[in-house]
C-alpha atoms as a PDB file:
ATOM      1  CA  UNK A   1     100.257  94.969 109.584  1.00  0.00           C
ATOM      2  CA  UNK A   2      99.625  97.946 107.789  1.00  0.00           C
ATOM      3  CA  UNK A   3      98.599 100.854 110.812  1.00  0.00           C
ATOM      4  CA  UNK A   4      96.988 104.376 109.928  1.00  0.00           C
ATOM      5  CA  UNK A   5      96.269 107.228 112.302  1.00  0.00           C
ATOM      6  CA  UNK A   6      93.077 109.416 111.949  1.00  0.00           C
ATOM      7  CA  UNK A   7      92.744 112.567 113.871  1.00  0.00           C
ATOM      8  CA  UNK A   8      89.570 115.101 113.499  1.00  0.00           C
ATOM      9  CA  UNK A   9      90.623 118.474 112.084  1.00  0.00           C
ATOM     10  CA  UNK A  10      87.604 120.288 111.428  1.00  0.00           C
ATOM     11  CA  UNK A  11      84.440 120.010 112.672  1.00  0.00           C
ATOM     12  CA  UNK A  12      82.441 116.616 113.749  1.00  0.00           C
ATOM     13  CA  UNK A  13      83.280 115.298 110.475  1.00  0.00           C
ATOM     14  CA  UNK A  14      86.970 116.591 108.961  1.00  0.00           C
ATOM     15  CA  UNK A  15      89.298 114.287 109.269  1.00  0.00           C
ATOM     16  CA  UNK A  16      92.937 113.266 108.095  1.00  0.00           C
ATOM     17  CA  UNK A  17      94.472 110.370 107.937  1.00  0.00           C
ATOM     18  CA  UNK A  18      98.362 109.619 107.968  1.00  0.00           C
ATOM     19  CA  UNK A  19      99.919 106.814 106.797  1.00  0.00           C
ATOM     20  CA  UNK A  20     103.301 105.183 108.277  1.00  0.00           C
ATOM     21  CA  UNK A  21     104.865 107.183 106.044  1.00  0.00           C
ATOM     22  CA  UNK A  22     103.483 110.810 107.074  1.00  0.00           C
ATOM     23  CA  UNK A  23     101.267 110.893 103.390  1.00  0.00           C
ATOM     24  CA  UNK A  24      98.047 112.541 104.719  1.00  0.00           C
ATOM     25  CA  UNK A  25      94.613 112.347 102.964  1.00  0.00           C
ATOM     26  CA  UNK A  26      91.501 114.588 104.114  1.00  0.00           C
ATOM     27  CA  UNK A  27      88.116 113.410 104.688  1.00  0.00           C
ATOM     28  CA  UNK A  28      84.705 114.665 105.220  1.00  0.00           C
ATOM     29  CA  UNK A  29      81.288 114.400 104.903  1.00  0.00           C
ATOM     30  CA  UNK A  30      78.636 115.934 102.933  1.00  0.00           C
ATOM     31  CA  UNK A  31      78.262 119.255 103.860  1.00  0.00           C
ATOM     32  CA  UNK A  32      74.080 118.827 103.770  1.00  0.00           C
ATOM     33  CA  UNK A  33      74.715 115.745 106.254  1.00  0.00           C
ATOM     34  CA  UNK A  34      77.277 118.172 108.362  1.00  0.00           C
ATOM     35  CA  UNK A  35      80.501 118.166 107.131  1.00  0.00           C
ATOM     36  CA  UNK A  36      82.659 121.380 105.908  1.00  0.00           C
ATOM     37  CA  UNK A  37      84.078 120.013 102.656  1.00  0.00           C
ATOM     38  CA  UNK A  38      87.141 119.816 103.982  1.00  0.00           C
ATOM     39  CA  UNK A  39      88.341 116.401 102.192  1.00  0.00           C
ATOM     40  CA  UNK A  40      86.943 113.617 100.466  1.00  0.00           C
ATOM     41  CA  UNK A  41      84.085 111.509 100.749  1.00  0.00           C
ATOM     42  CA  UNK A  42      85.185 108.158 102.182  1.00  0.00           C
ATOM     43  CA  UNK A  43      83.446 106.306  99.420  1.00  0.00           C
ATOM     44  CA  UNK A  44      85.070 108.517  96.996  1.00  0.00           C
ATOM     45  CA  UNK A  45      88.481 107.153  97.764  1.00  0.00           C
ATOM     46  CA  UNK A  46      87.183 103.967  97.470  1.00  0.00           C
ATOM     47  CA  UNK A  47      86.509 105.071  93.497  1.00  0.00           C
ATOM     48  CA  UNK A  48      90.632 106.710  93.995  1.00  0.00           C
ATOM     49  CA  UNK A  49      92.150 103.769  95.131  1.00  0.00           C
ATOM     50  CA  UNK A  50      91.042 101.752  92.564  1.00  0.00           C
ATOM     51  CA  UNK A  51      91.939 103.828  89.753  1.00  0.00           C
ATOM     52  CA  UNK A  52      95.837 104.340  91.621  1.00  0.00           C
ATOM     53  CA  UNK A  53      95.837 100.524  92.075  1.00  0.00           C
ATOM     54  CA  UNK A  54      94.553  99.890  88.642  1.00  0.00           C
ATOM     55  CA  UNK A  55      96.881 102.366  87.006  1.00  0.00           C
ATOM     56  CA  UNK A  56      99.915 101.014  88.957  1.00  0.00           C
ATOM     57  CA  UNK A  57      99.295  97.695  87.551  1.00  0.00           C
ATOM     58  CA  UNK A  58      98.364  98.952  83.563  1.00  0.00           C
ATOM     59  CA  UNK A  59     101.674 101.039  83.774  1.00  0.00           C
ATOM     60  CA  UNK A  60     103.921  98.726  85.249  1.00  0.00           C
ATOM     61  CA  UNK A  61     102.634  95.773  82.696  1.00  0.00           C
ATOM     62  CA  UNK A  62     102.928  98.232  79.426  1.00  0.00           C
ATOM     63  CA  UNK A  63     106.435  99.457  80.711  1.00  0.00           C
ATOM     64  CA  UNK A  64     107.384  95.543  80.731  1.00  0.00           C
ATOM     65  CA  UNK A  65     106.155  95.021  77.492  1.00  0.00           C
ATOM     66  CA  UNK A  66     107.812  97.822  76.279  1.00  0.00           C
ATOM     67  CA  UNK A  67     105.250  99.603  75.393  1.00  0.00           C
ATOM     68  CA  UNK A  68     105.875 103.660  75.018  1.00  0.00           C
ATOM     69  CA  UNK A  69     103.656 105.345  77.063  1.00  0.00           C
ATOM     70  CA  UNK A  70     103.506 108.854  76.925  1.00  0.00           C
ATOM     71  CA  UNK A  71     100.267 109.827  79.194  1.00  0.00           C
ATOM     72  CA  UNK A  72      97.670 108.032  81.220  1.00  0.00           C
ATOM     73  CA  UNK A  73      94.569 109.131  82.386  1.00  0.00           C
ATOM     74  CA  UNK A  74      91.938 107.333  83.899  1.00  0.00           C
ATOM     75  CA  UNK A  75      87.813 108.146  84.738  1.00  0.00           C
ATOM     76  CA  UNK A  76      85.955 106.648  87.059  1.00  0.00           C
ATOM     77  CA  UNK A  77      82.379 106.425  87.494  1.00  0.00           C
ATOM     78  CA  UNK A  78      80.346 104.980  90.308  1.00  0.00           C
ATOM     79  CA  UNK A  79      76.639 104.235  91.418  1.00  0.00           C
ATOM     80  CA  UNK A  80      75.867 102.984  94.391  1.00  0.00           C
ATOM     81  CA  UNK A  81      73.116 101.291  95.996  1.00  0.00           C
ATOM     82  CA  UNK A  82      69.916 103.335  96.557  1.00  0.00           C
ATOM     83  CA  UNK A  83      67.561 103.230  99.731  1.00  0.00           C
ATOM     84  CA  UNK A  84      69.959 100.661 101.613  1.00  0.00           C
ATOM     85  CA  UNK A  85      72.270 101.123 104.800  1.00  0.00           C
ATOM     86  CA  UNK A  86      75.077 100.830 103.807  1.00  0.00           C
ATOM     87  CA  UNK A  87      75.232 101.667 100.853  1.00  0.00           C
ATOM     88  CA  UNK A  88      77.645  99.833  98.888  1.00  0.00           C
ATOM     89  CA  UNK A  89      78.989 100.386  95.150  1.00  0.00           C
ATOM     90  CA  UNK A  90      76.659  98.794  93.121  1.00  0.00           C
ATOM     91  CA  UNK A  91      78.574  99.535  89.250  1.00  0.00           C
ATOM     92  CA  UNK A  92      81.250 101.312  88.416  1.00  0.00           C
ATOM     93  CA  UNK A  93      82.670 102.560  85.009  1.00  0.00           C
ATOM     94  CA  UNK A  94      86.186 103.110  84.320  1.00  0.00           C
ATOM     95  CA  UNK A  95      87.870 104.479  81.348  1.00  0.00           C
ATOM     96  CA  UNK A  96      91.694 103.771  80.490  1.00  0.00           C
ATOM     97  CA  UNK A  97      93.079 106.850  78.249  1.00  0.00           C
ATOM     98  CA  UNK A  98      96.607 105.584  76.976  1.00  0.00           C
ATOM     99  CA  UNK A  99      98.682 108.142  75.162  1.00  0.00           C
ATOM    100  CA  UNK A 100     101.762 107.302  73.723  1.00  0.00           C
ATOM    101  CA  UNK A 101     103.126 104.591  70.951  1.00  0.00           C
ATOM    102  CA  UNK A 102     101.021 101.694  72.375  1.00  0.00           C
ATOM    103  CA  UNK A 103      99.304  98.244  70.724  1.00  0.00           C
ATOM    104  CA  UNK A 104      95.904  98.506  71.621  1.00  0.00           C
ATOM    105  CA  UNK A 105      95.580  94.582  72.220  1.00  0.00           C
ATOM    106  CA  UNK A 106      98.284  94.769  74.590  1.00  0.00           C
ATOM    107  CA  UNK A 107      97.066  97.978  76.515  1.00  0.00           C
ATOM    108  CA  UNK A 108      93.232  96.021  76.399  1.00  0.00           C
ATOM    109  CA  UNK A 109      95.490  92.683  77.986  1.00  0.00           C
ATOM    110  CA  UNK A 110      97.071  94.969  80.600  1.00  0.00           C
ATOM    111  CA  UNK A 111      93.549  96.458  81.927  1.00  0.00           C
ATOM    112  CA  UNK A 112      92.171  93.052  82.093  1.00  0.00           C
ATOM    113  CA  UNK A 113      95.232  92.120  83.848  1.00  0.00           C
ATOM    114  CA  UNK A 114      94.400  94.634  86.495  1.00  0.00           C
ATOM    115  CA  UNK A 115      90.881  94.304  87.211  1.00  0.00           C
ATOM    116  CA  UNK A 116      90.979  90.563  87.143  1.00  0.00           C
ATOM    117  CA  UNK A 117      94.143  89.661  88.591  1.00  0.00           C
ATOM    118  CA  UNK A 118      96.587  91.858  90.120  1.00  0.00           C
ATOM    119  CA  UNK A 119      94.526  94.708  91.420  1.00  0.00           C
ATOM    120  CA  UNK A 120      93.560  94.284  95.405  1.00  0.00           C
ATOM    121  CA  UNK A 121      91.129  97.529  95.018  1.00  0.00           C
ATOM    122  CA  UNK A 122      89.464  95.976  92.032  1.00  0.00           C
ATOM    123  CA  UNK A 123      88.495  92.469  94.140  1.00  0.00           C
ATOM    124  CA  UNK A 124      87.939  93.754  97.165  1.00  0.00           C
ATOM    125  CA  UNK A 125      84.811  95.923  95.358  1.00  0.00           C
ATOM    126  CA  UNK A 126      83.524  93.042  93.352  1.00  0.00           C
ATOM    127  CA  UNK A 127      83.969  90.975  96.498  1.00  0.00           C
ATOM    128  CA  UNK A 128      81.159  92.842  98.100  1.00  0.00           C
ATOM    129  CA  UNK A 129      79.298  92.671  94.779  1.00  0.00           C
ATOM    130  CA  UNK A 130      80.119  95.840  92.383  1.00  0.00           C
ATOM    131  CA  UNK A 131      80.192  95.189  88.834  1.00  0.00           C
ATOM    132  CA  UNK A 132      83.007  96.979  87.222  1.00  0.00           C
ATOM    133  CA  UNK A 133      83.487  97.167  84.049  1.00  0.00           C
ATOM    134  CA  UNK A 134      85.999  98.915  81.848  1.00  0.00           C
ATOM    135  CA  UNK A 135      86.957 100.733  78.111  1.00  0.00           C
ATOM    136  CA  UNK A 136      90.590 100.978  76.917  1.00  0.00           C
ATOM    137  CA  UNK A 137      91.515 103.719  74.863  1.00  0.00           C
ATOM    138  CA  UNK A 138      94.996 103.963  73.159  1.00  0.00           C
ATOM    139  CA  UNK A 139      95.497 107.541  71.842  1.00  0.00           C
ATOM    140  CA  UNK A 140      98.415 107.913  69.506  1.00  0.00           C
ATOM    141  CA  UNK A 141     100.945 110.838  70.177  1.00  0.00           C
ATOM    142  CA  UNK A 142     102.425 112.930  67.579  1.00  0.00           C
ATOM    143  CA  UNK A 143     105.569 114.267  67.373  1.00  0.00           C
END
């Protein structure tokens, strides 16, 4: 069983969270519902962990294919539900940027990989219902 502390820092809202291995993360809330912004939104790491889980998975898949990649950046995009308690993530967008000497079909296999198969973030969100949908783009690096 995975076990992480949370202890309030500042204000009623600032908190930060360790995990078993002392890695701390700050969270808040918005500062026009009372927080300080002194970390992030809760539901923003939601929108983090899936891109780390995602690009975890696209890297470690190219790398096995052999696949040079130089770079990797990733953008993520969210809406969530409007008027409703919770509010959930309704879509979210997320765009693969792939630098490096890397087959486009492959790089397009490894992201579908992820958000299909191996990524827990991924199917945990569309689990509760969020669409997610993705673009892959391989961006050739010159020497």
């Amino acid at each position: 069983m995975v076990t992480i502390e949370l202890e309030r820092k500042k204000g009623d809202y600032g908190f930060e969270a360790k995990d078993e291995n002392g890695h701390i993360v700050r969270m808040d809330s918005n500062p026009a519902n009372g927080g300080w912004d002194f970390g992030v939104r809760p539901m923003q790491m939601l929108l983090m962990g899936l891109g780390g889980c995602s690009g975890i998975d696209v890297i470690s898949i190219l790398k096995k294919q052999r696949q040079e990649v130089k770079d990797y950046k990733m953008v993520v995009r969210g809406e969530r539900e409007q008027g409703k308690e919770p509010s959930l993530w309704k879509d979210i967008e997320v765009e693969f940027h792939i630098y490096g000497d890397v087959d486009k079909d492959k790089a397009e296999r490894a992201v579908e990989l992820s958000m299909n198969k191996y990524c827990s973030v991924a199917a945990t969100l569309m689990g509760a219902g969020t669409t997610i949908k993705s673009k892959t783009f391989v961006h050739p690096v010159h020497v």
